[in-house]
C-alpha atoms as a PDB file:
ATOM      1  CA  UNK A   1     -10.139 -20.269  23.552  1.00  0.00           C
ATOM      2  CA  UNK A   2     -10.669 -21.078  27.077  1.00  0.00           C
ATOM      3  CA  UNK A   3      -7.528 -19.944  28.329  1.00  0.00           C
ATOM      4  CA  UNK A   4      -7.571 -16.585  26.122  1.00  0.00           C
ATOM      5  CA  UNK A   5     -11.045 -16.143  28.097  1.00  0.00           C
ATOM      6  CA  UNK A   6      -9.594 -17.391  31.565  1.00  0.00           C
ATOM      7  CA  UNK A   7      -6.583 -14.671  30.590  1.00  0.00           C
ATOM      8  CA  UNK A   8      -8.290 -11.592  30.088  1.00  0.00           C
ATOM      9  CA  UNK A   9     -10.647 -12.318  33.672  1.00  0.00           C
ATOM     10  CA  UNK A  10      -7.039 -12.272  35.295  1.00  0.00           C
ATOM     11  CA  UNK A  11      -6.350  -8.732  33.213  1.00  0.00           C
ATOM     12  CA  UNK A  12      -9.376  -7.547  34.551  1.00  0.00           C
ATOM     13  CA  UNK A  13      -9.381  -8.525  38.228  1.00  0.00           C
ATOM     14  CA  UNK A  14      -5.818  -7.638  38.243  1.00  0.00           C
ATOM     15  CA  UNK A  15      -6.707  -4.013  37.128  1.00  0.00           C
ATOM     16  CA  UNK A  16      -9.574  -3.990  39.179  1.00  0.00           C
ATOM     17  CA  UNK A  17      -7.291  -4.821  41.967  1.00  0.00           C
ATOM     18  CA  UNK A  18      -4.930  -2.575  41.398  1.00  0.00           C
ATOM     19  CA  UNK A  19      -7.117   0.444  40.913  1.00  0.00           C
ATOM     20  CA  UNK A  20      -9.494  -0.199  44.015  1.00  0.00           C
ATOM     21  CA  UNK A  21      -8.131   2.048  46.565  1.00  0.00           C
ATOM     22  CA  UNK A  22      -8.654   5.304  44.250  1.00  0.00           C
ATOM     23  CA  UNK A  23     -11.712   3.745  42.545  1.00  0.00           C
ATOM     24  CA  UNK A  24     -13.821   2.273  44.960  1.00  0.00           C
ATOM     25  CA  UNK A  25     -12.627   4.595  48.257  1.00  0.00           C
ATOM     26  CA  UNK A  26     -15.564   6.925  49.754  1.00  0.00           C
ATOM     27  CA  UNK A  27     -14.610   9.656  47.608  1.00  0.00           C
ATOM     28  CA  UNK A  28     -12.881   8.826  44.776  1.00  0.00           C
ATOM     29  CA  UNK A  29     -11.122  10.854  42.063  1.00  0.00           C
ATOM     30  CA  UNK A  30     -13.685  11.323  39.153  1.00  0.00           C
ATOM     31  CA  UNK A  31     -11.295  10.831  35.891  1.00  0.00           C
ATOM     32  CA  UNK A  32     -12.052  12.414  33.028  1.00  0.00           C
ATOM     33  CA  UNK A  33     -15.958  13.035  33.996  1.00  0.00           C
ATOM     34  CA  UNK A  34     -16.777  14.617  30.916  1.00  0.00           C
ATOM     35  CA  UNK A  35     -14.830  12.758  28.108  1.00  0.00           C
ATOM     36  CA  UNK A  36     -17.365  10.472  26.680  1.00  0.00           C
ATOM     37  CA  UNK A  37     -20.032  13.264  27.120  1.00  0.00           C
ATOM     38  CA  UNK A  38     -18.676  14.072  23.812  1.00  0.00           C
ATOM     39  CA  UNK A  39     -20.779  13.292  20.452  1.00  0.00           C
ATOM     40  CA  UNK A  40     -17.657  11.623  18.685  1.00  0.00           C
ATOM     41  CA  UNK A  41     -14.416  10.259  20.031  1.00  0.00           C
ATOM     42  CA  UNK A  42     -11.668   8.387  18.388  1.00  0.00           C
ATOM     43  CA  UNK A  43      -8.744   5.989  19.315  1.00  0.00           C
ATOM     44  CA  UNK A  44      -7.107   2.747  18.705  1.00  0.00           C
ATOM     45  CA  UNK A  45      -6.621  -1.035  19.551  1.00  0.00           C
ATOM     46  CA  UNK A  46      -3.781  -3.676  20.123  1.00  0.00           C
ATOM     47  CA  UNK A  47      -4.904  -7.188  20.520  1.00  0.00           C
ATOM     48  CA  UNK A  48      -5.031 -10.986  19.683  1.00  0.00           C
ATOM     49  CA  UNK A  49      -7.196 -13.302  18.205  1.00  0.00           C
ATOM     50  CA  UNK A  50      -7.343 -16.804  17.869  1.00  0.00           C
ATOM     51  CA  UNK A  51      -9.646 -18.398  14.539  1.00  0.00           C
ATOM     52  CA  UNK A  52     -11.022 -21.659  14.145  1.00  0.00           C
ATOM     53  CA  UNK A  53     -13.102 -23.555  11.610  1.00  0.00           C
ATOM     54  CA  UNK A  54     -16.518 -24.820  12.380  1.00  0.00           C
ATOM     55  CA  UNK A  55     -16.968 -27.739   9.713  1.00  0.00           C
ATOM     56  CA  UNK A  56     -20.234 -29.537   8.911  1.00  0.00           C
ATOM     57  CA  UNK A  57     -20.037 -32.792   6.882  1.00  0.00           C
ATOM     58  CA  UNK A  58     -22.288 -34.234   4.003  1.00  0.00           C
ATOM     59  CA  UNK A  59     -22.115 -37.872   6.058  1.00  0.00           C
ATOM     60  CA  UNK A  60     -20.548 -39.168   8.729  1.00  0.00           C
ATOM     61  CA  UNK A  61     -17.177 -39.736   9.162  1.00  0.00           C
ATOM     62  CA  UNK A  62     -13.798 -38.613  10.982  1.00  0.00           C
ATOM     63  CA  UNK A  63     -13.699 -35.025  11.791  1.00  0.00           C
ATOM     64  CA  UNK A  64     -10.895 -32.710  10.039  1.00  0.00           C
ATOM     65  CA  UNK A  65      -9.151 -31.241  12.925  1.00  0.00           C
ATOM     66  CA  UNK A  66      -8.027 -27.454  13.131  1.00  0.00           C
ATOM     67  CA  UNK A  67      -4.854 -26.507  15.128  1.00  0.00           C
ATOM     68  CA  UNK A  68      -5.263 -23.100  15.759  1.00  0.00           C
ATOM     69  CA  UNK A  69      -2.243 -20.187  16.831  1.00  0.00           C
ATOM     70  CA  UNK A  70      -2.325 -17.046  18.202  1.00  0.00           C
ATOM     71  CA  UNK A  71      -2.264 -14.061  15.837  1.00  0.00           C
ATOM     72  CA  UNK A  72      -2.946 -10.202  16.440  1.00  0.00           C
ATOM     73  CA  UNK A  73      -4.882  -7.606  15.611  1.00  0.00           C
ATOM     74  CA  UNK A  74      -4.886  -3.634  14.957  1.00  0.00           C
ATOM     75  CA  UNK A  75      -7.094  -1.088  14.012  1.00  0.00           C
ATOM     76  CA  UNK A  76      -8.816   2.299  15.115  1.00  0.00           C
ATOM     77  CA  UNK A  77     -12.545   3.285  16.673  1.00  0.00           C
ATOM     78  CA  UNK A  78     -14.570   5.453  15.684  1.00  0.00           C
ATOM     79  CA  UNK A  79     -17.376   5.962  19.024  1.00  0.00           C
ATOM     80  CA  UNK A  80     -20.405   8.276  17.810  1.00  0.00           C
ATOM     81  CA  UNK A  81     -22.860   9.042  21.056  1.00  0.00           C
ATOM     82  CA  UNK A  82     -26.594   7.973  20.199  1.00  0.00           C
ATOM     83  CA  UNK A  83     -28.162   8.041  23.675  1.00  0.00           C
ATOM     84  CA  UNK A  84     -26.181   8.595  27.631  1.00  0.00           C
ATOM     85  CA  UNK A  85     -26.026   4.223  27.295  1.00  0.00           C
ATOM     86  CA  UNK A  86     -25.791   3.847  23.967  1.00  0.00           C
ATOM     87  CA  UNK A  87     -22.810   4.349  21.469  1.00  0.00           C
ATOM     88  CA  UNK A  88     -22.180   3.152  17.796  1.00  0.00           C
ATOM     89  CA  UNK A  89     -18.988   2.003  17.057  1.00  0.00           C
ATOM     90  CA  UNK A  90     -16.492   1.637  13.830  1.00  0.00           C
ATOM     91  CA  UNK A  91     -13.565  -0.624  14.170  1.00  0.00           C
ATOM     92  CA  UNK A  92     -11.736  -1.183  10.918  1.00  0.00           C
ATOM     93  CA  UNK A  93      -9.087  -3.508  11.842  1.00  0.00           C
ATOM     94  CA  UNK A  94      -6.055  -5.734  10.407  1.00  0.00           C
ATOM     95  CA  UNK A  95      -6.420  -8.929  11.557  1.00  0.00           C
ATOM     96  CA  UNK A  96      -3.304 -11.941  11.006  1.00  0.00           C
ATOM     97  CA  UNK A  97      -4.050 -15.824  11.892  1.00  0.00           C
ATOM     98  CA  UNK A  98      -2.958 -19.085  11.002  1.00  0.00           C
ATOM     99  CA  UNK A  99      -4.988 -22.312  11.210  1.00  0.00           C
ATOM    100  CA  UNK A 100      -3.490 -25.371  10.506  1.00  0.00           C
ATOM    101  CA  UNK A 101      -6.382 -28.795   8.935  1.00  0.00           C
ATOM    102  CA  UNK A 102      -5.211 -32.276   9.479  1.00  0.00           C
ATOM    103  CA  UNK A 103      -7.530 -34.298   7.340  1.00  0.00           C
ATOM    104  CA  UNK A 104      -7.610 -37.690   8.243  1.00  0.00           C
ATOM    105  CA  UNK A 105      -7.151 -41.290   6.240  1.00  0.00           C
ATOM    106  CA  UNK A 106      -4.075 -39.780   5.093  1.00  0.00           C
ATOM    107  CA  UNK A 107      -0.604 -41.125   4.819  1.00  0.00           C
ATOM    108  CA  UNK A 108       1.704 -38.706   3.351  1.00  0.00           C
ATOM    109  CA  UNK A 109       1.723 -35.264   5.265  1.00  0.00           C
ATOM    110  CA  UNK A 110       1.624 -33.292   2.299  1.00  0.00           C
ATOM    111  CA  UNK A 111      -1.516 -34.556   1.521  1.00  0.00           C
ATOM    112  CA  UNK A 112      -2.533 -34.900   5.204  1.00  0.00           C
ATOM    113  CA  UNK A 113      -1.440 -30.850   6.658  1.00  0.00           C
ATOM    114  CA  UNK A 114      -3.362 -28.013   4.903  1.00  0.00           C
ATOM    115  CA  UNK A 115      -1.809 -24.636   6.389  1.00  0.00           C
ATOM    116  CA  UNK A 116      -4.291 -21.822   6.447  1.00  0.00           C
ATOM    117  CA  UNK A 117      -2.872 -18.245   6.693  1.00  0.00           C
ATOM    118  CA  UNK A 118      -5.633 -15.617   6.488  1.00  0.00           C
ATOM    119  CA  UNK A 119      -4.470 -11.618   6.724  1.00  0.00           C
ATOM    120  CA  UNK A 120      -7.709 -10.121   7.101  1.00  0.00           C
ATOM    121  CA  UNK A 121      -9.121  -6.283   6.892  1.00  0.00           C
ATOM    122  CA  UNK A 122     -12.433  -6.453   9.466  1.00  0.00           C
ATOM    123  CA  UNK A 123     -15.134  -3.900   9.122  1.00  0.00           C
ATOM    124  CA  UNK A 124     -17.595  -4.327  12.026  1.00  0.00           C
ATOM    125  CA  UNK A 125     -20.249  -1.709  13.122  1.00  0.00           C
ATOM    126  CA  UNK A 126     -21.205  -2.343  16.181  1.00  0.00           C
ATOM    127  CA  UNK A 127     -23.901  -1.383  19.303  1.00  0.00           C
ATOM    128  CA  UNK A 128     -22.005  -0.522  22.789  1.00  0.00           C
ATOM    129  CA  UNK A 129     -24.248  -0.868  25.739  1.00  0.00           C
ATOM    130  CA  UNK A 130     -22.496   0.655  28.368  1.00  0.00           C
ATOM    131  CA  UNK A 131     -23.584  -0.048  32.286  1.00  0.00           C
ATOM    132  CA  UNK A 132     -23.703   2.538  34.647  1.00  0.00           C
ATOM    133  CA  UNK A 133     -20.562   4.284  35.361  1.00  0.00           C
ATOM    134  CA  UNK A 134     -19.391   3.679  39.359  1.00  0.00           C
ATOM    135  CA  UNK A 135     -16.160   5.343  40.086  1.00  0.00           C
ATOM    136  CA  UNK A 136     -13.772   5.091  37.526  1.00  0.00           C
ATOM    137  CA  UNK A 137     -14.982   1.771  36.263  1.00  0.00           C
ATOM    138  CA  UNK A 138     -17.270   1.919  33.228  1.00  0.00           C
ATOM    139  CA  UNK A 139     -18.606  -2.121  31.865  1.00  0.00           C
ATOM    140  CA  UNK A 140     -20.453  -3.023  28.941  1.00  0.00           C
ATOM    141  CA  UNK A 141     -21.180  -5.276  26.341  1.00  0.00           C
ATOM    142  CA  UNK A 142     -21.004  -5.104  23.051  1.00  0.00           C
ATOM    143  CA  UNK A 143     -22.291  -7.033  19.974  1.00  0.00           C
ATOM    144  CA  UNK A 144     -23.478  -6.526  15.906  1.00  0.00           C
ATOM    145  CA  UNK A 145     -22.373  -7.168  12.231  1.00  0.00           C
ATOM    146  CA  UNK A 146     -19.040  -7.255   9.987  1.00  0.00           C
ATOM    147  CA  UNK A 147     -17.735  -7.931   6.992  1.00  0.00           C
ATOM    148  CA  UNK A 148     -14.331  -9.406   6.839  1.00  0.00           C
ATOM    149  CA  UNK A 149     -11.938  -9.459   3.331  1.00  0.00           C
ATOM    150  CA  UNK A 150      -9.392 -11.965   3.331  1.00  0.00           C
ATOM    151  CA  UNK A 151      -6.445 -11.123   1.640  1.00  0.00           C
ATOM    152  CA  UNK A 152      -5.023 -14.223   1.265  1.00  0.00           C
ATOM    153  CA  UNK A 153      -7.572 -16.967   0.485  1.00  0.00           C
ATOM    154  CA  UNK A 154      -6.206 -17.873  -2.626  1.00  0.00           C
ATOM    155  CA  UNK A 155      -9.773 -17.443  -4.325  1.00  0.00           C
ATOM    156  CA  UNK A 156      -8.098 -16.361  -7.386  1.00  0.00           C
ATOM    157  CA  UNK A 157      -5.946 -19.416  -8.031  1.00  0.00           C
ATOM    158  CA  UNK A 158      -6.964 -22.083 -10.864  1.00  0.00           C
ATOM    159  CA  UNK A 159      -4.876 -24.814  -8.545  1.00  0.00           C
ATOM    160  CA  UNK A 160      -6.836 -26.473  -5.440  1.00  0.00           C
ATOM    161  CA  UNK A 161      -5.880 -28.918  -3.429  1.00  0.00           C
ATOM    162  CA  UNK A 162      -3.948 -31.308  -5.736  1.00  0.00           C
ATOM    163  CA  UNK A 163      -1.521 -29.010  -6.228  1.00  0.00           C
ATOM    164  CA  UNK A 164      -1.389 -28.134  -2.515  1.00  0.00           C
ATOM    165  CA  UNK A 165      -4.040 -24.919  -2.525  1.00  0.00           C
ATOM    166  CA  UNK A 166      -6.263 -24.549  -0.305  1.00  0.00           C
ATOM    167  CA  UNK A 167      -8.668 -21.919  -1.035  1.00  0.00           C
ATOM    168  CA  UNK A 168     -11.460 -20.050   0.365  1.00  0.00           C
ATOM    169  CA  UNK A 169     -14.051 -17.179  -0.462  1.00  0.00           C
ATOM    170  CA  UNK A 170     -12.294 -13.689  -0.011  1.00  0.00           C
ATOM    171  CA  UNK A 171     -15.628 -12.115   1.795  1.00  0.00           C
ATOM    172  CA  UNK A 172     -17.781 -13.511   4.400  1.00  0.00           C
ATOM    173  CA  UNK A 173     -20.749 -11.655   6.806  1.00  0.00           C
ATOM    174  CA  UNK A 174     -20.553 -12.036  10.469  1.00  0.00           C
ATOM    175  CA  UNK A 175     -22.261 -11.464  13.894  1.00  0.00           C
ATOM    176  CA  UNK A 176     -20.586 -10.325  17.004  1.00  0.00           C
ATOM    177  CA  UNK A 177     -21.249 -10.351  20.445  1.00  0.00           C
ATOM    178  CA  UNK A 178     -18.561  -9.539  23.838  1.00  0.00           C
ATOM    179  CA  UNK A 179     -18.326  -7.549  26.767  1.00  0.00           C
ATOM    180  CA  UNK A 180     -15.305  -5.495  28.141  1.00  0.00           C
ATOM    181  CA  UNK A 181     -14.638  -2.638  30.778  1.00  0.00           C
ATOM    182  CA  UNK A 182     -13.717   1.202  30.545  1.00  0.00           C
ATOM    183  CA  UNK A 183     -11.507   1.883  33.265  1.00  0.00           C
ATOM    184  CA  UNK A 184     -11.039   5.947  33.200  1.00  0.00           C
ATOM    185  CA  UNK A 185      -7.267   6.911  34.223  1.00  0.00           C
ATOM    186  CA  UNK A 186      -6.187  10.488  34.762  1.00  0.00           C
ATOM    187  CA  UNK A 187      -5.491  11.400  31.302  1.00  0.00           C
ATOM    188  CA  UNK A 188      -7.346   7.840  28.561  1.00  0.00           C
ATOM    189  CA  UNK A 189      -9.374   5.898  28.883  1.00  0.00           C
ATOM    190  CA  UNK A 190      -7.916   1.706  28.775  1.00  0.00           C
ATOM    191  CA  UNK A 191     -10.784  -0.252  27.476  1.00  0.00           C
ATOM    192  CA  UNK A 192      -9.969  -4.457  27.251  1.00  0.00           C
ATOM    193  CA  UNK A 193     -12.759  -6.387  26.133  1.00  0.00           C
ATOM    194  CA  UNK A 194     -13.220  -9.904  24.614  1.00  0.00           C
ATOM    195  CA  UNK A 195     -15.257 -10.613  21.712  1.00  0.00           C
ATOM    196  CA  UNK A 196     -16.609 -13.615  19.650  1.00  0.00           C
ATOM    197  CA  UNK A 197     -17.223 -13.115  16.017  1.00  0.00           C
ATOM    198  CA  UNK A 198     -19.280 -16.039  13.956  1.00  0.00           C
ATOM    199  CA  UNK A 199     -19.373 -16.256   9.932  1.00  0.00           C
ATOM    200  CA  UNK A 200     -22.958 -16.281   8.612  1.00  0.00           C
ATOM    201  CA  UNK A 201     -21.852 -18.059   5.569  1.00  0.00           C
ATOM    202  CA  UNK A 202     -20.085 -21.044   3.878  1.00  0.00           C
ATOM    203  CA  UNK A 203     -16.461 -19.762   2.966  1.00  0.00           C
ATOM    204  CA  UNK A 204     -14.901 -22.751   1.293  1.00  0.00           C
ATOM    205  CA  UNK A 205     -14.209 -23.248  -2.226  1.00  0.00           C
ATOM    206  CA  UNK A 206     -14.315 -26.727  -3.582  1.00  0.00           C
ATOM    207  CA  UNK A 207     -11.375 -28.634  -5.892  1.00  0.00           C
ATOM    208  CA  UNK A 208     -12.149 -29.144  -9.136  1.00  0.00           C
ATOM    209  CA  UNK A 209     -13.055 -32.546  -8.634  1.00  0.00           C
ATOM    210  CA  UNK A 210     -16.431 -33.092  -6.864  1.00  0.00           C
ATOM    211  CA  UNK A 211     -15.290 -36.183  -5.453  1.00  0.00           C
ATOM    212  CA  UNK A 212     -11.873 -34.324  -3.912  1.00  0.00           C
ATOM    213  CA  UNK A 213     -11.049 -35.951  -0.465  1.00  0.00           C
ATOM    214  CA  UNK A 214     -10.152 -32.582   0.785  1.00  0.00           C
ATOM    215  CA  UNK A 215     -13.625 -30.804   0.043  1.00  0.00           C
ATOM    216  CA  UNK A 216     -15.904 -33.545  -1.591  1.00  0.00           C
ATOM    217  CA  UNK A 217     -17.611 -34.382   2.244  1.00  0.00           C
ATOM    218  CA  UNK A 218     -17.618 -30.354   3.377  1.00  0.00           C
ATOM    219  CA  UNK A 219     -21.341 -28.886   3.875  1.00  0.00           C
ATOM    220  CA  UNK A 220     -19.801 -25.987   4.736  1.00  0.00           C
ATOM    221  CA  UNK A 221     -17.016 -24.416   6.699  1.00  0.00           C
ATOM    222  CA  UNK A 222     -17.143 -21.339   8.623  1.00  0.00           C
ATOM    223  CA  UNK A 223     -14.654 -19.078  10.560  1.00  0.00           C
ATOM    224  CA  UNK A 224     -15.522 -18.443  14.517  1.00  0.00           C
ATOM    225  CA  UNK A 225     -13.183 -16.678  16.133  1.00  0.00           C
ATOM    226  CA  UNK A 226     -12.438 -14.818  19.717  1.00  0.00           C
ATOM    227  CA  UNK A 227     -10.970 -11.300  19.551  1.00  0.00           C
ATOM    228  CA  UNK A 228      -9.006  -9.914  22.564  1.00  0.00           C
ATOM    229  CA  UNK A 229      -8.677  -5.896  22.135  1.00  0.00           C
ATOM    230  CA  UNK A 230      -7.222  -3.213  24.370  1.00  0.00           C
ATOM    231  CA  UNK A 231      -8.526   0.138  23.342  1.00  0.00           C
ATOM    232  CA  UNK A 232      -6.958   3.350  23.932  1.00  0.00           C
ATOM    233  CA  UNK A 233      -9.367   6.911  23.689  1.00  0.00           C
END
């Protein structure tokens, strides 16, 4: 996660940089100066994500470890205008990730490897608080709830972890919160931003047997995730 973070502050200072003769000059070239006057604007977004697990335990004990991967992510915005600062935001999304769990005080590595692939359709609705706009350089931040359906969490499957299963709960509630910068070119806007989204609820389902040694010691296990988006209007 840290280098997704310390990758998108190179994006952005890179842009910056590249932009700050027309943008920051004496008299720069307003672009577009009246597009997001408008009530309701639409466009799309590109980007990647990268999920983890946060795991709390019954009692003490080694920690199941989460290798995570890179996946990406695409969807469309809808922006409605609620005040010159203020704008509400739509952005249904597809989301792909894997996670791999190495449980520990395992021998074999089918028993040991659990591979988690989640394909997941996002719905979060969310506040935009945008800064003052200086040049052609508009930042913000951003933050609120969604829901999340995972498509392929196996929550319909009578096998569990003896057979190999994993399985988790197919919706889960989540809060939001990021930051990210307009920059207004002559004819879109490019909008990349970076986002961290937190589940609100336990999203495991146990194995049949209480006592599993996949799922017996779980409190509860949670996605967190950080979203990288670039956004086109």
């Amino acid at each position: 996660m840290k280098k997704i973070v310390v990758f998108l502050l190179l994006l952005l200072c890179f842009s910056v940089h590249s932009q700050s003769t027309g943008m920051f000059s004496k008299d720069p070239i307003i672009n577009l100066e009246n597009f997001q006057k408008q009530r309701l604007y639409f466009g799309y977004y590109l980007g990647f994500s990268s999920f983890d697990f946060k795991i709390d335990y019954k009692t003490a004990g080694p920690d199941i470890q989460t290798q995570k991967s890179t996946g990406f992510n695409v969807g469309v915005v809808a922006d409605l205008k609620l005040q010159e600062y203020i704008n509400l935001r739509f952005e249904p999304g597809l989301y792909y990730t894997k996670r791999t769990l190495h449980y520990p005080n395992f021998t074999n590595e089918n028993d040991a490897l659990r591979e988690v692939s989640s394909t997941y359709i996002h719905f979060p609705l969310l506040l935009k608080f945008s800064a003052l706009r200086t040049g052609n350089i508009r930042p913000y931040i951003v933050g609120g709830l969604s829901t999340t359906l995972n498509l392929s969490g196996n929550s319909k499957s009578i096998d569990d972890n003896q057979q190999q299963k994993f399985r988790v709960k197919p919706w889960s509630n989540n809060y939001e919160l990021g930051f990210g910068i307009d920059f207004f070119s002559e004819y879109f806007i490019f909008s990349p931003s970076i986002r961290g989204c937190f589940s609100l609820k336990d999203e495991l389902i146990r194995d049949n047997d209480p006592n599993s040694p996949w799922t017996g010691n779980i409190e509860s296990m949670k996605s967190r995730a950080i979203f990288i988006n670039f956004t086109f209007h």
